[in-house]
C-alpha atoms as a PDB file:
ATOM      1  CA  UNK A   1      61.015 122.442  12.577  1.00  0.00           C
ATOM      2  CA  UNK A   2      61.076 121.201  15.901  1.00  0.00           C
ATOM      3  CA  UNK A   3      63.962 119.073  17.464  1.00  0.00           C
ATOM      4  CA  UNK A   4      61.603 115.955  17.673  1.00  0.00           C
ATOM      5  CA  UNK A   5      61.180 115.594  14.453  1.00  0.00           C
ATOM      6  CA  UNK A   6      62.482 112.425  14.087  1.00  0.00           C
ATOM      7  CA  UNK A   7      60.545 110.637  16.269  1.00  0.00           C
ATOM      8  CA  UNK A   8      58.450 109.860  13.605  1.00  0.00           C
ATOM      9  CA  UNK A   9      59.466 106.837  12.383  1.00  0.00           C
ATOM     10  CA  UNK A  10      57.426 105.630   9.485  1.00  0.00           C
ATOM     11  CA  UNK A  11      58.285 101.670   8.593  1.00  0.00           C
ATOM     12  CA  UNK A  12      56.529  99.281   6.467  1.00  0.00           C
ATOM     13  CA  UNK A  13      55.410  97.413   9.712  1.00  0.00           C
ATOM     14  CA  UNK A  14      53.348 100.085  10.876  1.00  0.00           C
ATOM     15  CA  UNK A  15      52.183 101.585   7.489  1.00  0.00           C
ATOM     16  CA  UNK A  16      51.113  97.648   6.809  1.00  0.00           C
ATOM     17  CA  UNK A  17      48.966  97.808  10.034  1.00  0.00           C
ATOM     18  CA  UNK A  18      47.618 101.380   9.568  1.00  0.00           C
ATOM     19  CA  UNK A  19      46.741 101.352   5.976  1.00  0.00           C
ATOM     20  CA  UNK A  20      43.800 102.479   6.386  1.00  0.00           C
ATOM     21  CA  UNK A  21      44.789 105.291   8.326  1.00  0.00           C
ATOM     22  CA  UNK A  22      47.290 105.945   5.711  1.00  0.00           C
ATOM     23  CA  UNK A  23      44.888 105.944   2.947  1.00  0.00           C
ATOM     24  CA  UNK A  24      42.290 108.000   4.592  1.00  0.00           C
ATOM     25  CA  UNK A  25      45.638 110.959   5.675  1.00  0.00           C
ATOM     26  CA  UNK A  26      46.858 110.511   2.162  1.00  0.00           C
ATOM     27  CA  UNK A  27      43.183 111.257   0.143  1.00  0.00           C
ATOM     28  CA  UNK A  28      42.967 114.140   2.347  1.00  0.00           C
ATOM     29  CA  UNK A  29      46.096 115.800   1.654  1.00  0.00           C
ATOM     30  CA  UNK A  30      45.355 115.207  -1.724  1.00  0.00           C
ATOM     31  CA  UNK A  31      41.649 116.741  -1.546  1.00  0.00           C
ATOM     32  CA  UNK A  32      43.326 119.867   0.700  1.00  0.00           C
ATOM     33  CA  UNK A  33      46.138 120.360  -1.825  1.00  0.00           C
ATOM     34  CA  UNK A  34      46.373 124.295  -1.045  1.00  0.00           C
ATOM     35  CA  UNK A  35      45.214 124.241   2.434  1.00  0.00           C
ATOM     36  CA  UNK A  36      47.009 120.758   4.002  1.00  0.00           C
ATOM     37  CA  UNK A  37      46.135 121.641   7.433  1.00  0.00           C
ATOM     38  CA  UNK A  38      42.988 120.143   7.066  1.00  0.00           C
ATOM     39  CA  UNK A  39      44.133 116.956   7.498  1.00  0.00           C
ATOM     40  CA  UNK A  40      46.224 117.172  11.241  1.00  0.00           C
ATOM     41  CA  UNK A  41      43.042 114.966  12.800  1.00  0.00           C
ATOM     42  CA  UNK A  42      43.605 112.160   9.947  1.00  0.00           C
ATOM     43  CA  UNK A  43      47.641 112.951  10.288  1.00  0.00           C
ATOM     44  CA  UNK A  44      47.162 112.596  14.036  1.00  0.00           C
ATOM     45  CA  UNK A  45      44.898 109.589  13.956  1.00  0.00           C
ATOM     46  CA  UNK A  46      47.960 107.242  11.337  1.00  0.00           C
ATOM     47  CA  UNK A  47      50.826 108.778  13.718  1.00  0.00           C
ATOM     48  CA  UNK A  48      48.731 107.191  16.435  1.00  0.00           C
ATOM     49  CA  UNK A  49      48.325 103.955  15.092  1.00  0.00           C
ATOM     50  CA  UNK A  50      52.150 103.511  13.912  1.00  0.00           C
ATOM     51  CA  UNK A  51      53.114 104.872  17.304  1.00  0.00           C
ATOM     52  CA  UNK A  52      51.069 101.889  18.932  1.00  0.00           C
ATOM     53  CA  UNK A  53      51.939  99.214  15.756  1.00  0.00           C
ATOM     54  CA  UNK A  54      55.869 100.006  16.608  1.00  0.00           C
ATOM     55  CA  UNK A  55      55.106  98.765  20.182  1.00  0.00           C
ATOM     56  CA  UNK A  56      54.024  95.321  18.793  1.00  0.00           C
ATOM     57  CA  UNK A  57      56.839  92.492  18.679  1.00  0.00           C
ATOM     58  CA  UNK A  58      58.588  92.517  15.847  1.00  0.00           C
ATOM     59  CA  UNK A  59      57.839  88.820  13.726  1.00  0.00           C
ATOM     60  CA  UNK A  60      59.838  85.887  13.812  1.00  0.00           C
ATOM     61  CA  UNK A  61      62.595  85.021  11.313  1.00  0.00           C
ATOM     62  CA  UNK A  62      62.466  81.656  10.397  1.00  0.00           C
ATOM     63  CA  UNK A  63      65.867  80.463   9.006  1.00  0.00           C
ATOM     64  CA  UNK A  64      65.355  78.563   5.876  1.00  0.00           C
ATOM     65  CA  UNK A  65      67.932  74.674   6.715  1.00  0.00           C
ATOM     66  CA  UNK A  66      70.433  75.005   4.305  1.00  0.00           C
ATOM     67  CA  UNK A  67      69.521  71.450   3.233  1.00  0.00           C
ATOM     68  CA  UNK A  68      66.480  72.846   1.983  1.00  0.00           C
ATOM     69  CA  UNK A  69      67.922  75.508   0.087  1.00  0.00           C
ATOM     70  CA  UNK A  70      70.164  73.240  -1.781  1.00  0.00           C
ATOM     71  CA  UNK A  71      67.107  71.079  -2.421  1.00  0.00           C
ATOM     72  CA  UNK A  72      65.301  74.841  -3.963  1.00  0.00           C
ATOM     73  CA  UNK A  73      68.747  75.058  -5.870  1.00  0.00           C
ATOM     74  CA  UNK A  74      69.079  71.594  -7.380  1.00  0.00           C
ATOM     75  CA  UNK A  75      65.896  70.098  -7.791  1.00  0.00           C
ATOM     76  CA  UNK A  76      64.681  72.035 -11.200  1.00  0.00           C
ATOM     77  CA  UNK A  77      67.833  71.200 -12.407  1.00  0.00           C
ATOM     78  CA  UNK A  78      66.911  67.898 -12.285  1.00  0.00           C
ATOM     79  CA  UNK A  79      64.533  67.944 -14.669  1.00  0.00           C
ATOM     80  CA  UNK A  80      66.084  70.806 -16.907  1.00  0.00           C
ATOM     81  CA  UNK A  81      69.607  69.784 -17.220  1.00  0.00           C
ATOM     82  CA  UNK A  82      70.309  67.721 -21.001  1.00  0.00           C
ATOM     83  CA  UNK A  83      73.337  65.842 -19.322  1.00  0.00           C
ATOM     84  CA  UNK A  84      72.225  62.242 -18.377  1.00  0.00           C
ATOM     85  CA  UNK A  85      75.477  62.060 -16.140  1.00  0.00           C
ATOM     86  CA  UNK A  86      74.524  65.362 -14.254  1.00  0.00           C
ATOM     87  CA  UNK A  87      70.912  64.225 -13.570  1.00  0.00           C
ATOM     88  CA  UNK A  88      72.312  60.842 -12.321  1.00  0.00           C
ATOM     89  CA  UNK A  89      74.664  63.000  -9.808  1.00  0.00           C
ATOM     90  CA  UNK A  90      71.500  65.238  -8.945  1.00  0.00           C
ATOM     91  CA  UNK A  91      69.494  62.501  -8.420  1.00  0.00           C
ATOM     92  CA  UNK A  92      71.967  60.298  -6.115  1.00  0.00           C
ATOM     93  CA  UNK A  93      72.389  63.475  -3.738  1.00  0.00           C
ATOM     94  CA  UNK A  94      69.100  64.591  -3.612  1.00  0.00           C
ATOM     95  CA  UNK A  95      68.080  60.718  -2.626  1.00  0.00           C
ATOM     96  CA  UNK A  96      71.049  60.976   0.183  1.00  0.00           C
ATOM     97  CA  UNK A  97      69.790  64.232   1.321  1.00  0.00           C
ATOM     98  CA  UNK A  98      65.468  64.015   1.109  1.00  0.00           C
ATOM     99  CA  UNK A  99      65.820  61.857   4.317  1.00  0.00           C
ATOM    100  CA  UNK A 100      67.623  64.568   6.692  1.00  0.00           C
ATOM    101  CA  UNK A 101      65.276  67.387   4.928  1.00  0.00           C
ATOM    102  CA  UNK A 102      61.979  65.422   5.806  1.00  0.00           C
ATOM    103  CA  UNK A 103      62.857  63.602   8.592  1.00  0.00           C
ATOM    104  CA  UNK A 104      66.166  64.691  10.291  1.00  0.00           C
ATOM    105  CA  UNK A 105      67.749  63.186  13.109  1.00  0.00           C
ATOM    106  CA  UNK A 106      67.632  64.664  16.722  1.00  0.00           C
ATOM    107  CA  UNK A 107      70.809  65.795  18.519  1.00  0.00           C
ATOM    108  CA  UNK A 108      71.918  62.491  20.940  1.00  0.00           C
ATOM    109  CA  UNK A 109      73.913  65.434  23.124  1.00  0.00           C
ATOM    110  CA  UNK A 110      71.842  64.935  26.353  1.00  0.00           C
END
């Protein structure tokens, strides 16, 4: 093996984007069990395409507000819980919270 071995760095980013490539490399090893050199062109064309796809920005994480994961926490409960005190609690807070969620206040630090 050679020392730059490693460059090959296969991620589900670039495997996404090259699929077909992928599928098309894969078949062909498969059809060229005993002989797999038969397939360096389609090997060549999906290290090609990762190669470029690893160039590409990687995508934007979005944070999720943590007011709206307490919203995906509590808000079933409000329906499924059997205690009438509970849903009254549920219910108060998620009225005191919908407004900031849906239509939150901007920063007055100008």
């Amino acid at each position: 093996m050679s020392e730059d071995q490693d460059k090959y760095i296969f991620s589900t980013k670039n495997i996404g984007q090259c699929e077909i490539n992928a599928h098309h490399f894969f078949t062909c090893v498969q059809e060229n069990k005993n002989n797999p050199i038969k397939c360096m062109a389609a090997f060549d064309r999906f290290e090609k395409c990762c190669d470029d796809v690893s160039n590409l920005p990687e995508p934007e994480e979005h944070e999720i507000h943590p007011l709206v994961k307490t919203l995906q926490y509590y808000a079933p409960r409000l329906f499924t819980s059997d205690m009438p005190r509970e849903k009254t609690i549920l219910a108060e807070s998620l009225g005191k919270m919908m407004p900031q969620i849906f239509d939150p206040k901007e920063d007055e630090d100008d």
